[in-house]
Each structure stands twice: as structure tokens, then as C-alpha cells.
Protein backbone atom coordinates (compact mmCIF):
# COMPACT_ATOMS: atom_id res chain seq x y z
CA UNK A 1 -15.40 194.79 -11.41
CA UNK A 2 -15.83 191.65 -10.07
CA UNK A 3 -16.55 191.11 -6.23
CA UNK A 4 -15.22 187.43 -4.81
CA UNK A 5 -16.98 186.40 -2.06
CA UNK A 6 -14.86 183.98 -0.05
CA UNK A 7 -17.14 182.20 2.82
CA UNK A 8 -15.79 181.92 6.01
CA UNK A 9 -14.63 178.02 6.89
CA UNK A 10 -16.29 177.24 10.31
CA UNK A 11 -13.88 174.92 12.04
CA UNK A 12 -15.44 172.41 14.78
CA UNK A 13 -13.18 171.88 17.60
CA UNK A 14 -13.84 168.02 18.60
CA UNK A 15 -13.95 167.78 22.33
CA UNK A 16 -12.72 164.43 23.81
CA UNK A 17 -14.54 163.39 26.86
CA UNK A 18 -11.90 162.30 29.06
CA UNK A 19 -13.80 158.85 30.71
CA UNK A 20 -12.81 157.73 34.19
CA UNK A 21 -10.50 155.53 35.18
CA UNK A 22 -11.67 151.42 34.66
CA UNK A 23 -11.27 150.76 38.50
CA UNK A 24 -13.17 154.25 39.43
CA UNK A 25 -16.59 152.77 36.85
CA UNK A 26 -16.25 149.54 38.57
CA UNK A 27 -16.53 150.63 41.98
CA UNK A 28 -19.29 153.09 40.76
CA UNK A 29 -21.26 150.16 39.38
CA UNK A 30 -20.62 147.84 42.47
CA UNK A 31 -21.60 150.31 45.02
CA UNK A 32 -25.66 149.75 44.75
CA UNK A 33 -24.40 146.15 46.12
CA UNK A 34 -22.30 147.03 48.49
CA UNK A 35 -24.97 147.46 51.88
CA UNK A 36 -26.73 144.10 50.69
CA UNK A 37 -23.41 142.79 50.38
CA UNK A 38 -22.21 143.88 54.29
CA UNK A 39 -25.62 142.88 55.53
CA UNK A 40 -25.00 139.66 54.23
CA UNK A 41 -21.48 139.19 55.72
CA UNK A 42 -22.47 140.57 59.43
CA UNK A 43 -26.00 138.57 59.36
CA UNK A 44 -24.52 134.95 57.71
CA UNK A 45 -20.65 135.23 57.52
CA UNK A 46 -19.62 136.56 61.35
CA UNK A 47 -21.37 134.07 63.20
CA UNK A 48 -20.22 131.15 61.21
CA UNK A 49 -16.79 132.50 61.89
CA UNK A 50 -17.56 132.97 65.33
CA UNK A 51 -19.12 128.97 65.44
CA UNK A 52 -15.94 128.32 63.81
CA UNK A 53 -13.91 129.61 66.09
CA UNK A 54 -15.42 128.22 69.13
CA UNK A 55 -14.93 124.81 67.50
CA UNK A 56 -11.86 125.04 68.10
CA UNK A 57 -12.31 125.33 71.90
CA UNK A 58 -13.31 122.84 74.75
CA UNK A 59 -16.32 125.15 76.03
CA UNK A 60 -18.41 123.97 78.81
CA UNK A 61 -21.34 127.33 79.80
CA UNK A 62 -21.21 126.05 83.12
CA UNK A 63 -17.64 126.26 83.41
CA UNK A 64 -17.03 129.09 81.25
CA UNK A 65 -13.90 129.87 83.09
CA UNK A 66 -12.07 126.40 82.76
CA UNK A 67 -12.74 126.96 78.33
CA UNK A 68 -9.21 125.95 76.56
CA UNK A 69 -7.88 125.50 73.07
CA UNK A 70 -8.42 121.82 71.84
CA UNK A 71 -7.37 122.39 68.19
CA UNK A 72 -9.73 119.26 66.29
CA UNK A 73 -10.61 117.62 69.13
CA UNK A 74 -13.96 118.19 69.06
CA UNK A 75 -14.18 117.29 65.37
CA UNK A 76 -12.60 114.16 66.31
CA UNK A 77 -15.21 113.32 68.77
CA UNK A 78 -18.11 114.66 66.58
CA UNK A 79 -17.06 111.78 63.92
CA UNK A 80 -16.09 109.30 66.30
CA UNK A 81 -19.02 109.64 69.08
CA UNK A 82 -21.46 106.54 68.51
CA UNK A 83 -24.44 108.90 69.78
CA UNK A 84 -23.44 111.22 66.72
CA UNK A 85 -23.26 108.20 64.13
CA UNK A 86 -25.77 107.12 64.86
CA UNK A 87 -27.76 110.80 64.22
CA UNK A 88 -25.96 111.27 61.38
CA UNK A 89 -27.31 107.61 59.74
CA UNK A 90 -30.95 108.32 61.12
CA UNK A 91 -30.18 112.07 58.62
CA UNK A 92 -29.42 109.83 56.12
CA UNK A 93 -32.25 107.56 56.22
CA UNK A 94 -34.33 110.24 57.11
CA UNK A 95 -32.88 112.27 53.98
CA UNK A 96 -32.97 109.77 51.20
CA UNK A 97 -36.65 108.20 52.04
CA UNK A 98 -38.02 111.35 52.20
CA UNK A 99 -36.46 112.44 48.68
CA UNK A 100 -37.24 109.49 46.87
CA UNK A 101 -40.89 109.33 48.03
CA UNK A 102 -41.51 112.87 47.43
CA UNK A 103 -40.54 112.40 44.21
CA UNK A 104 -42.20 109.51 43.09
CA UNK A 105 -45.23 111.29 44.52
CA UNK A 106 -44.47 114.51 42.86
CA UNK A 107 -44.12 113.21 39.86
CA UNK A 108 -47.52 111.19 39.94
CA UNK A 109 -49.20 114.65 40.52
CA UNK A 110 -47.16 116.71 38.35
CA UNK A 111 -48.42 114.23 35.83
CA UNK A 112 -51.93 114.73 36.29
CA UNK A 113 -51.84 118.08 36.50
CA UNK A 114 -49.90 118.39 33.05
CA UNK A 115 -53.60 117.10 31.71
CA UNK A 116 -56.44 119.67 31.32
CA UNK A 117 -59.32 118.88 33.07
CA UNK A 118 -61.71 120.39 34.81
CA UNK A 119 -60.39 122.03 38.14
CA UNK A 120 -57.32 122.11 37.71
CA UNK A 121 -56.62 125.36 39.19
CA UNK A 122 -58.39 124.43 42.38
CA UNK A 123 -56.49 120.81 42.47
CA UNK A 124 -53.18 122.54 42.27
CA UNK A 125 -54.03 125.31 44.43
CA UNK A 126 -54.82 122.02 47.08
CA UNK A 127 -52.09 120.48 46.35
CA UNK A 128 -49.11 123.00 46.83
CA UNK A 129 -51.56 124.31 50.37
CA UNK A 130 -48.88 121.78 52.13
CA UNK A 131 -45.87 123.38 50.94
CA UNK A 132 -47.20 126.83 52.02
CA UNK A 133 -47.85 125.50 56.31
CA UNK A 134 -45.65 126.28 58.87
CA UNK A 135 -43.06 123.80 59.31
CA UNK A 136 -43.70 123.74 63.14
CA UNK A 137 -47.66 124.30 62.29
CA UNK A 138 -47.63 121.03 59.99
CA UNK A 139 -45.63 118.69 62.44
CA UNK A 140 -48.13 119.86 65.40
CA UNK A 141 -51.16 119.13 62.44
CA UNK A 142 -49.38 115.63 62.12
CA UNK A 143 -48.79 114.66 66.05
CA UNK A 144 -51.99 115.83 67.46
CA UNK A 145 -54.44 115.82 64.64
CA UNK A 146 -53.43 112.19 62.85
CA UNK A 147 -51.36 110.29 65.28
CA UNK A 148 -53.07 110.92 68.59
CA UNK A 149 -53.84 106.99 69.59
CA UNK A 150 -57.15 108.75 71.64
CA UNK A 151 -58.97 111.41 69.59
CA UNK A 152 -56.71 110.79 66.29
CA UNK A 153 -57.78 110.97 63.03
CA UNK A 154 -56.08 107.46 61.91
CA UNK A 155 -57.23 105.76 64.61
CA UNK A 156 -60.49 107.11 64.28
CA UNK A 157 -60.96 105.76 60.59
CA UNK A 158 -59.41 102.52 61.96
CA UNK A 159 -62.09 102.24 64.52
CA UNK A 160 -64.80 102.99 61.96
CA UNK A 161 -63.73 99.63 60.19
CA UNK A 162 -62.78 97.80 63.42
CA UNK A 163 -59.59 97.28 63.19
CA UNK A 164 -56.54 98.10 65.76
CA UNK A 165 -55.70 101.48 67.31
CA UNK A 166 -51.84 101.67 67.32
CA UNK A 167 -49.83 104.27 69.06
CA UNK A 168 -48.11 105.39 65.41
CA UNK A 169 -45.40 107.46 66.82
CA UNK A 170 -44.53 104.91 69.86
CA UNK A 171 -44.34 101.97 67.40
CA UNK A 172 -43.07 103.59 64.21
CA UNK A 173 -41.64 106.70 65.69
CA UNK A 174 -39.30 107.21 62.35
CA UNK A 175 -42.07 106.53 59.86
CA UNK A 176 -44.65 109.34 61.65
CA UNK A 177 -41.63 111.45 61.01
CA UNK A 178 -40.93 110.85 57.42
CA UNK A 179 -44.50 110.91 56.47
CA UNK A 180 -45.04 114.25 57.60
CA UNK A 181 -42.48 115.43 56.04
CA UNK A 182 -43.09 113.82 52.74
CA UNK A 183 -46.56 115.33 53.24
CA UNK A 184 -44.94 119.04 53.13
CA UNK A 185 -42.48 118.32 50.45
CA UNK A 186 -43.86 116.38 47.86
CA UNK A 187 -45.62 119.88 46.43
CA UNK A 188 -42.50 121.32 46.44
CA UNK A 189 -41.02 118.33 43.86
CA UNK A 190 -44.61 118.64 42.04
CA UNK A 191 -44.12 121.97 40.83
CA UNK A 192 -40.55 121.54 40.19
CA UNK A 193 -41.05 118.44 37.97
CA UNK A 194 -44.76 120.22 36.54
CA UNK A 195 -42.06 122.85 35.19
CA UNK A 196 -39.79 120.08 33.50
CA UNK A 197 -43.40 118.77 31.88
CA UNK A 198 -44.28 122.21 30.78
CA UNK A 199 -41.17 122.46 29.02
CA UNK A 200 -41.46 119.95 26.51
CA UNK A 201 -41.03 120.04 22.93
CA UNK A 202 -44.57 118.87 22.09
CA UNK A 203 -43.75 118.86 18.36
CA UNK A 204 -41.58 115.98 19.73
CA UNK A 205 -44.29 114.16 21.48
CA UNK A 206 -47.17 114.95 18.82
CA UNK A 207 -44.68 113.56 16.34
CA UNK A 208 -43.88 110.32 17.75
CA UNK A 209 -47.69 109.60 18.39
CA UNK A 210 -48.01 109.76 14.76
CA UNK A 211 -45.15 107.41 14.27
CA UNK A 212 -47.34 105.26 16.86
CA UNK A 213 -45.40 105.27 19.74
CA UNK A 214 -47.99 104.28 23.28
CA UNK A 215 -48.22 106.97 26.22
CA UNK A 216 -45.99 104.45 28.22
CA UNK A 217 -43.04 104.53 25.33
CA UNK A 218 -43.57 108.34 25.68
CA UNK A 219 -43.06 108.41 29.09
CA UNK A 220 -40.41 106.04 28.99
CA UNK A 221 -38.00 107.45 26.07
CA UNK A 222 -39.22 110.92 25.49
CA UNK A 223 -39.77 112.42 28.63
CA UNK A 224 -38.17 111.07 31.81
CA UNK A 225 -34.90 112.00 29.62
CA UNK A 226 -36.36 115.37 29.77
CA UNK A 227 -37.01 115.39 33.21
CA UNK A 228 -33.65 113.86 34.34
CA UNK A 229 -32.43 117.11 34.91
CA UNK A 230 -35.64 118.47 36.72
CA UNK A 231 -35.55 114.95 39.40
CA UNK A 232 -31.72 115.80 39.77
CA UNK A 233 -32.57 119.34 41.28
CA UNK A 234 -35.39 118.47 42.81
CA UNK A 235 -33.89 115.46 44.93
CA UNK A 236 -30.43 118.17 45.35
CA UNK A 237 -32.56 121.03 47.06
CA UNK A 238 -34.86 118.90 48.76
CA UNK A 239 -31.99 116.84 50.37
CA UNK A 240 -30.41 120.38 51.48
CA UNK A 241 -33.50 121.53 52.82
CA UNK A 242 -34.28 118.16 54.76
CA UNK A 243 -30.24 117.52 56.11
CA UNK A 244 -31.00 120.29 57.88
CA UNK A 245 -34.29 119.90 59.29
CA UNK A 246 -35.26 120.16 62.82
CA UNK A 247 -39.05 121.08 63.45
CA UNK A 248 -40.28 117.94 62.77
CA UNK A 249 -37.76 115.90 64.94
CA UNK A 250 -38.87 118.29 67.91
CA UNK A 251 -42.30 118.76 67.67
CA UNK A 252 -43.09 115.03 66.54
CA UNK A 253 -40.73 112.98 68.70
CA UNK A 254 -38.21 115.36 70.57
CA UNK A 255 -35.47 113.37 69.05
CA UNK A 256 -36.65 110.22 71.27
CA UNK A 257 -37.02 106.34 70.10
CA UNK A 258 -34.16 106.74 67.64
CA UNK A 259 -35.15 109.62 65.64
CA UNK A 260 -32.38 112.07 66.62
CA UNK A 261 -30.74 113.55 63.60
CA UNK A 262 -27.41 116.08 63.29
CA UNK A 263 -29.65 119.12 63.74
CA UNK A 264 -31.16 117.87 66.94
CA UNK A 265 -28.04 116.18 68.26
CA UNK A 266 -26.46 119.87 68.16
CA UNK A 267 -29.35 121.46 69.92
CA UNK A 268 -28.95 118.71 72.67
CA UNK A 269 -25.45 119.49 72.44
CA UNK A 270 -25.65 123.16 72.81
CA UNK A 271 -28.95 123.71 75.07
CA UNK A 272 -29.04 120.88 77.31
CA UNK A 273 -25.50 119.72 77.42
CA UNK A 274 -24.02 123.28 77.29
CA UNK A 275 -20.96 121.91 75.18
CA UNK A 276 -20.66 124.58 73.11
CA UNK A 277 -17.35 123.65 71.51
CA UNK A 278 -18.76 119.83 70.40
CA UNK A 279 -21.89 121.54 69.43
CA UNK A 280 -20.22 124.24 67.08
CA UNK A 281 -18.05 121.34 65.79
CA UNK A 282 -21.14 119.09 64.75
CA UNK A 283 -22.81 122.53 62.86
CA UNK A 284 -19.54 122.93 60.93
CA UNK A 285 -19.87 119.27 59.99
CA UNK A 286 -23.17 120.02 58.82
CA UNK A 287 -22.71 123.24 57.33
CA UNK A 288 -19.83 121.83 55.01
CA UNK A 289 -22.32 118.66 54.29
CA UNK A 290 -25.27 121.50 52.99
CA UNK A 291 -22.15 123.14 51.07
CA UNK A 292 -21.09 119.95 49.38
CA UNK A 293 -24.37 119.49 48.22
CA UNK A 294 -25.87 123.11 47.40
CA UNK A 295 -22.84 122.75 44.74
CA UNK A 296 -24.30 120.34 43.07
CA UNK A 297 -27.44 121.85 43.20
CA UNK A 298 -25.91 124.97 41.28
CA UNK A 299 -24.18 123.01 38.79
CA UNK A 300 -27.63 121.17 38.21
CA UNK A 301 -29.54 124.77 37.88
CA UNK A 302 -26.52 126.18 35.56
CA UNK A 303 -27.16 123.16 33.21
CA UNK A 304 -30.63 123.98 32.99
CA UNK A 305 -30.35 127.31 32.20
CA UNK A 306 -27.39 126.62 29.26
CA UNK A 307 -30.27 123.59 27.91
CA UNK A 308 -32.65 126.85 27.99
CA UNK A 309 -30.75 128.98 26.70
CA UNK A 310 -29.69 126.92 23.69
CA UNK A 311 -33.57 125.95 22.27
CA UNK A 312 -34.39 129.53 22.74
């Protein structure tokens, strides 16, 4: 008698895990963000509104009663003011020397630093100590510490040779500015360009020394090409940073002998004028000008990151 065995077939049931709904894991992902994200609107996005808004208005704070709805008035006095065209070409001039001699400066130092030497790490430390000083701080440093015609360190040196002891901010009121500022920004393009240096394809460079090209031919073919991009970013965020610069107007000159640019005509404007409608107007002006050029800025760093991205 034979006994048949038959084994039992275990049958899995397959559970389906029923996932949420696309718009429910989107929400879930984006909620981290969302206090930076309100924090950000209430701290940046309402007041610009609200300077917006009161652009629109003829708004004296001594007469706050007597405020009425101008529509673009004010923006039509902003561009056609001679007072304000004039501060906006003294930003200009003020913007584009202090780029391009930052620049040229920077890239002097980032190109000694590229070598290895000894010290380095103390030179650069030095060298990017500017960068790190209180705006405010360094314009005080430059007023009272270089330019004072009395106790002065220019003068002083001047003296120690015998020659004259001007008055550098009476006579060259927008120079003393400038300087001071290329002073504190020209680390800021060293490090910046030192990065583009870094970045080199040195089987590039060690391959056209063999081929017997000089260190000038180098310089001249291989790698300000590779820099373009670098000077481009460099002279885009430094000319967003120094549109909107104000310290060094104040402290140096208080906007006197010509040196008044759009950030200190608005705090005239605003403070001492009380015209808060034609000062609002002037910080939209400036606002969209930062804008216009931050975009360019980002396209510039977006490049950079696709050139990166493609070696790698």
C-alpha cells in the first residue's frame, strides 16, 4: 500500500503598497523649506513691496497728512533730476574704476600666489586681511589713518622725503574714495581669479612648454582664455556689490565735492529731505539696476559650473 504524500502549496499574497498621491510627496518634501522660505518673503520681499508702493506716492514726513497718489512721477523726476544724474554717473565712474583696478590688481596677486614659495600661507592670509575689515572700519582706517593732511600717514612719508603735504580728500575727493575701496576689494577678485588659476589643466600648460611655448605665450593663449570666465564674475559681483555701496561715500566724504552716488543721494533723499516717495523711487531704480546685473552674474556662475561639470 502505497502512501502519497501531497505537500501543501503555500500561496504568498503580494501586498501592494498603495503610495501617496504626487502632489501630497511634493508638499511633504517642500515643507523643510517652507519657514526659510516665509522668513525670506517677510524679511526681503514685504518691504520692497512696501518701498514700492510708496513710490508711487508724493510723501513729504513733515507733511504726512498732505501725501497723494502721483502714479510715476517720482520716477520721472528720479531720471530727469540733474542732482540724480549726476549721482548716478559719479556710480558709474565710481563702479567701473574700481572693477577694473581691482582686477588688474587681483590678478597680479593671484598670480604670484599660484607660485610656491616660501610663505605663502602667511602672504595670502595678508592679503585677503582687507577683504575681512569692516566696511565702515576700513573707510575710517583710510580717512583718519592715511589721508589726514596733519598726523597722516601719506603725508607723513611725503614729509620724510620733503616733498608737499596735500589735503588728498579736499583735492582728489573721488580718488581717496576709489582707492579705499579698491584696497578692500581687490582680495576679493584675488581669490576669485586664484580659483580660475587653480583650475587649470596643467597637462595643457606642461605640454606646451615642451612644444616651447614662453611663460608670456602661456599667459597670453592658454590661460587668460581660461580665466575669461573667472574676470567675467568677478567684475559682475564686484560691480553689484560696489553699485550699491554707501559706507565709504559717508564716512570718507559725506557725499560732498562731487562724490555723491545713488545710494547716498537716497539717504539724503529719505533722512534729510524727508521725501520719502522720490527716495523709494531712486531705491527701485537701483534695486532693478543690482537685478539686471546679479542676472548676469548667475548666468556667468551657471556656465562655470556646466565647464565643471563637463571635464569632470
Amino acid at each position: 500500500m502505497t502512501a502519497t504524500t501531497t505537500a501543501p502549496v503555500a500561496t504568498t499574497a503580494v501586498h501592494t503598497v498603495k503610495q501617496p498621491p504626487a502632489r501630497l510627496r511634493a508638499w511633504a518634501t517642500r515643507a523643510p523649506l517652507l519657514p526659510a522660505l516665509i522668513f525670506m518673503v517677510v524679511v526681503t520681499q514685504l518691504p520692497f513691496v512696501a518701498t514700492l508702493v510708496i513710490s508711487f506716492f508724493d510723501w513729504n514726513a513733515l507733511y504726512p497728512d498732505a501725501r497723494h497718489f502721483t502714479g510715476f512721477e517720482n520716477y520721472r523726476q528720479v531720471l530727469t533730476d540733474a542732482d540724480l544724474r549726476q549721482s548716478a554717473w559719479t556710480t558709474v565712474l565710481l563702479t567701473v574704476a574700481v572693477v577694473m583696478v581691482s582686477l588688474i590688481l587681483g590678478l597680479a596677486l593671484a598670480l604670484l600666489l599660484d607660485r610656491k614659495f616660501r610663505g605663502r600661507g602667511v602672504v595670502r592670509t595678508l592679503l585677503i586681511a582687507p577683504f575681512l575689515v569692516v566696511p565702515v572700519a576700513a573707510a575710517l582706517l583710510w580717512k583718519h589713518v592715511l589721508y589726514n593732511p596733519e598726523y597722516g600717514l601719506l603725508n607723513g612719508l611725503l614729509h620724510y622725503v620733503g616733498g608737499p603735504q596735500p589735503d588728498w580728500i579736499s583735492n582728489t575727493p573721488l580718488l581717496a574714495v576709489e582707492a579705499s575701496l579698491v584696497w578692500q576689494w581687490t582680495p576679493f577678485m584675488m581669490l576669485i581669479l586664484l580659483a580660475g588659476l587653480q583650475s587649470r589643466d596643467q597637462q595643457q600648460m606642461e605640454a606646451a612648454r615642451v612644444d616651447g611655448a614662453s611663460d608670456w605665450q602661456i599667459f597670453l593663449y592658454l590661460t587668460l582664455p581660461h580665466l575669461r570666465r573667472y574676470l567675467e564674475l568677478g567684475a559682475l559681483l564686484g560691480s553689484i556689490y560696489i553699485v550699491q555701496n554707501f559706507d565709504a561715500v559717508f564716512t570718507i566724504t559725506s557725499g560732498g565735492l562731487g562724490t555723491a552716488n545713488l545710494p547716498y543721494t537716497v539717504y539724503q533723499s529719505f533722512y534729510q529731505a524727508h521725501e520719502n516717495g522720490l527716495a523709494s523711487a531712486a531705491g527701485v531704480l537701483v534695486v532693478i539696476g543690482s537685478i539686471i546685473i546679479a542676472t548676469f552674474a548667475l548666468r556667468v556662475v551657471s556656465s562655470l559650473f556646466r565647464e565643471e561639470v563637463s571635464r569632470a
